[in-house]
Protein backbone atom coordinates (compact mmCIF):
# COMPACT_ATOMS: atom_id res chain seq x y z
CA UNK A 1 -41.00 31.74 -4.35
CA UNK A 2 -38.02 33.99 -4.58
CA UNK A 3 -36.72 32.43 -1.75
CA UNK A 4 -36.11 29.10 -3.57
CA UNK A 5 -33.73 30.50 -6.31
CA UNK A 6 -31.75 32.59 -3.82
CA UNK A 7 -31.50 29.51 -1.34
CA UNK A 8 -30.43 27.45 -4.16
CA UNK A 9 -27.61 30.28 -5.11
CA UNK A 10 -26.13 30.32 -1.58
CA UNK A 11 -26.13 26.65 -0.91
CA UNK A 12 -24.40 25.74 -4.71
CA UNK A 13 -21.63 28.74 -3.84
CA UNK A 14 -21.04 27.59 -0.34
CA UNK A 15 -20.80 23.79 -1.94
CA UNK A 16 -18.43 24.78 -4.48
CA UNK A 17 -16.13 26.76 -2.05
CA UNK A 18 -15.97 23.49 0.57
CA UNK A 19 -14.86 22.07 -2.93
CA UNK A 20 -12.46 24.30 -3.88
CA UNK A 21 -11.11 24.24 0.03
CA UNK A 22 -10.49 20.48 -0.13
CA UNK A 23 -8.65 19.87 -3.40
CA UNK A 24 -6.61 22.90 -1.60
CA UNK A 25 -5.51 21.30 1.46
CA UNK A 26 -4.99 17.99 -0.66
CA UNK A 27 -2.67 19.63 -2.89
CA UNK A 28 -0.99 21.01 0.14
CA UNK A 29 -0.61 17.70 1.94
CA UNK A 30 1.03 16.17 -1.12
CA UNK A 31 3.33 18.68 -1.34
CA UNK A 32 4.29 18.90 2.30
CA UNK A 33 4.49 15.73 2.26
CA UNK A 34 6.85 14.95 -1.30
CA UNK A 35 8.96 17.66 0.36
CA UNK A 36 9.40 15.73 4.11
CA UNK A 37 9.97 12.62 1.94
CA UNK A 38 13.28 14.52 0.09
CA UNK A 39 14.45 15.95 3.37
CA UNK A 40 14.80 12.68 4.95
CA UNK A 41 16.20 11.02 1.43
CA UNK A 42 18.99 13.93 2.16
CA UNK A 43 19.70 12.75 5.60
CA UNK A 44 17.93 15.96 7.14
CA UNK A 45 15.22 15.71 9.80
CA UNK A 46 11.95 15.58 8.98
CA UNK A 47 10.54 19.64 9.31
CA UNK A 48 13.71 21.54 8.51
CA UNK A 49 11.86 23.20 5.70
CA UNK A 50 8.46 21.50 5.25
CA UNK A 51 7.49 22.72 8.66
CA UNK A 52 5.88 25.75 6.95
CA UNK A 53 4.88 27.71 10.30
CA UNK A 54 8.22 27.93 11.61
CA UNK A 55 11.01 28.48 10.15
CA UNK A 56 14.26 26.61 10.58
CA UNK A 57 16.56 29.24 12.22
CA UNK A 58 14.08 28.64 15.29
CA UNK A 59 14.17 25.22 15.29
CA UNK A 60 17.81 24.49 14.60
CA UNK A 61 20.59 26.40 16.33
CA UNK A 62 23.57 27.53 14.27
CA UNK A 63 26.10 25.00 15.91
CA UNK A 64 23.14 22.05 15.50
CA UNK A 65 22.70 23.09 11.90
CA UNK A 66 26.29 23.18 11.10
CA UNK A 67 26.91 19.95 12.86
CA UNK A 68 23.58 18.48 10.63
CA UNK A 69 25.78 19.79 7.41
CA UNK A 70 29.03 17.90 8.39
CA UNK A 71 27.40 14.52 9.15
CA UNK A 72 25.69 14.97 5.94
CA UNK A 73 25.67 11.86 3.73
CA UNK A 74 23.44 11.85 0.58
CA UNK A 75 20.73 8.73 -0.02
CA UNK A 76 23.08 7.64 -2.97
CA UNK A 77 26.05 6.58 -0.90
CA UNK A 78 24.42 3.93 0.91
CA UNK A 79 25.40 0.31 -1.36
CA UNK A 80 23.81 -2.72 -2.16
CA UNK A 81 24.40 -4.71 1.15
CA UNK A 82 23.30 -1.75 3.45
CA UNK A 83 20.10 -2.66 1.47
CA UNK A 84 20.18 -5.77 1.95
CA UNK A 85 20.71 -5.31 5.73
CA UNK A 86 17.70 -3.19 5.96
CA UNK A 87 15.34 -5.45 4.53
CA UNK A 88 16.44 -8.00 6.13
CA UNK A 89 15.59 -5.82 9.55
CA UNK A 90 11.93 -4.93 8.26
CA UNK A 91 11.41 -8.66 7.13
CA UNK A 92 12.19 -9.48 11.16
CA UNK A 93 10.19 -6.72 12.42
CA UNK A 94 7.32 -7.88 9.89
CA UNK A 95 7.72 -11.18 11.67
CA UNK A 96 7.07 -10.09 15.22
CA UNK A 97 4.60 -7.86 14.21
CA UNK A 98 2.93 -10.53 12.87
CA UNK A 99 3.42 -13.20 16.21
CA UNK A 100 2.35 -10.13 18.40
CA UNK A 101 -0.67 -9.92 16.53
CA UNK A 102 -1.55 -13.33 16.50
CA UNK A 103 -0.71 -13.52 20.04
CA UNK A 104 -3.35 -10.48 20.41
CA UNK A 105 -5.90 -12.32 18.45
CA UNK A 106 -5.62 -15.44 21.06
CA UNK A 107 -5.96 -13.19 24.22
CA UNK A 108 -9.68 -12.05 22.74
């Protein structure tokens, strides 16, 4: 009968710590990705500083990384008909998605 209680005791902490684990990695995910999200608002490529197991002076060369600062151009300068032209590009590409996936469904 004292095996019971201590059972119980192991399989409650080892619950708890898959728990605790979880809303962990969430957390991290979120903020990995909220901070991929800002680089490429910024113009940067996606991993400059998210990518969390290497850091940037390996992945960028000095000459790439100055070039990436000159040909900077923040999300803010882009104006209302750049909009404009990009929706209207996802509204096409919406539309062939949607004929290639009809098409798909007549093949079956």
């Amino acid at each position: 009968m004292t095996a019971v209680p201590i059972l119980t005791v192991i399989f409650v902490f080892i619950i708890i710590t898959t728990i605790l684990d979880q809303r962990h990695s969430l957390r991290k995910r979120k903020i990995d990705a909220a901070l991929r999200m800002r680089e490429m608002e910024l113009g940067l490529p996606p991993g400059t500083y998210s990518g969390y197991n290497h850091k940037w002076k390996k992945r960028f060369k000095e000459e790439d990384w100055e070039k990436l600062i000159k040909n900077f151009k923040p999300a803010s300068s882009t104006t209302r008909a750049d909009l404009k032209e990009g929706i209207n590009d996802l509204q096409e590409r919406l539309a062939n998605l949607e004929t290639i996936m009809a098409s798909e469904k007549d093949k079956e």
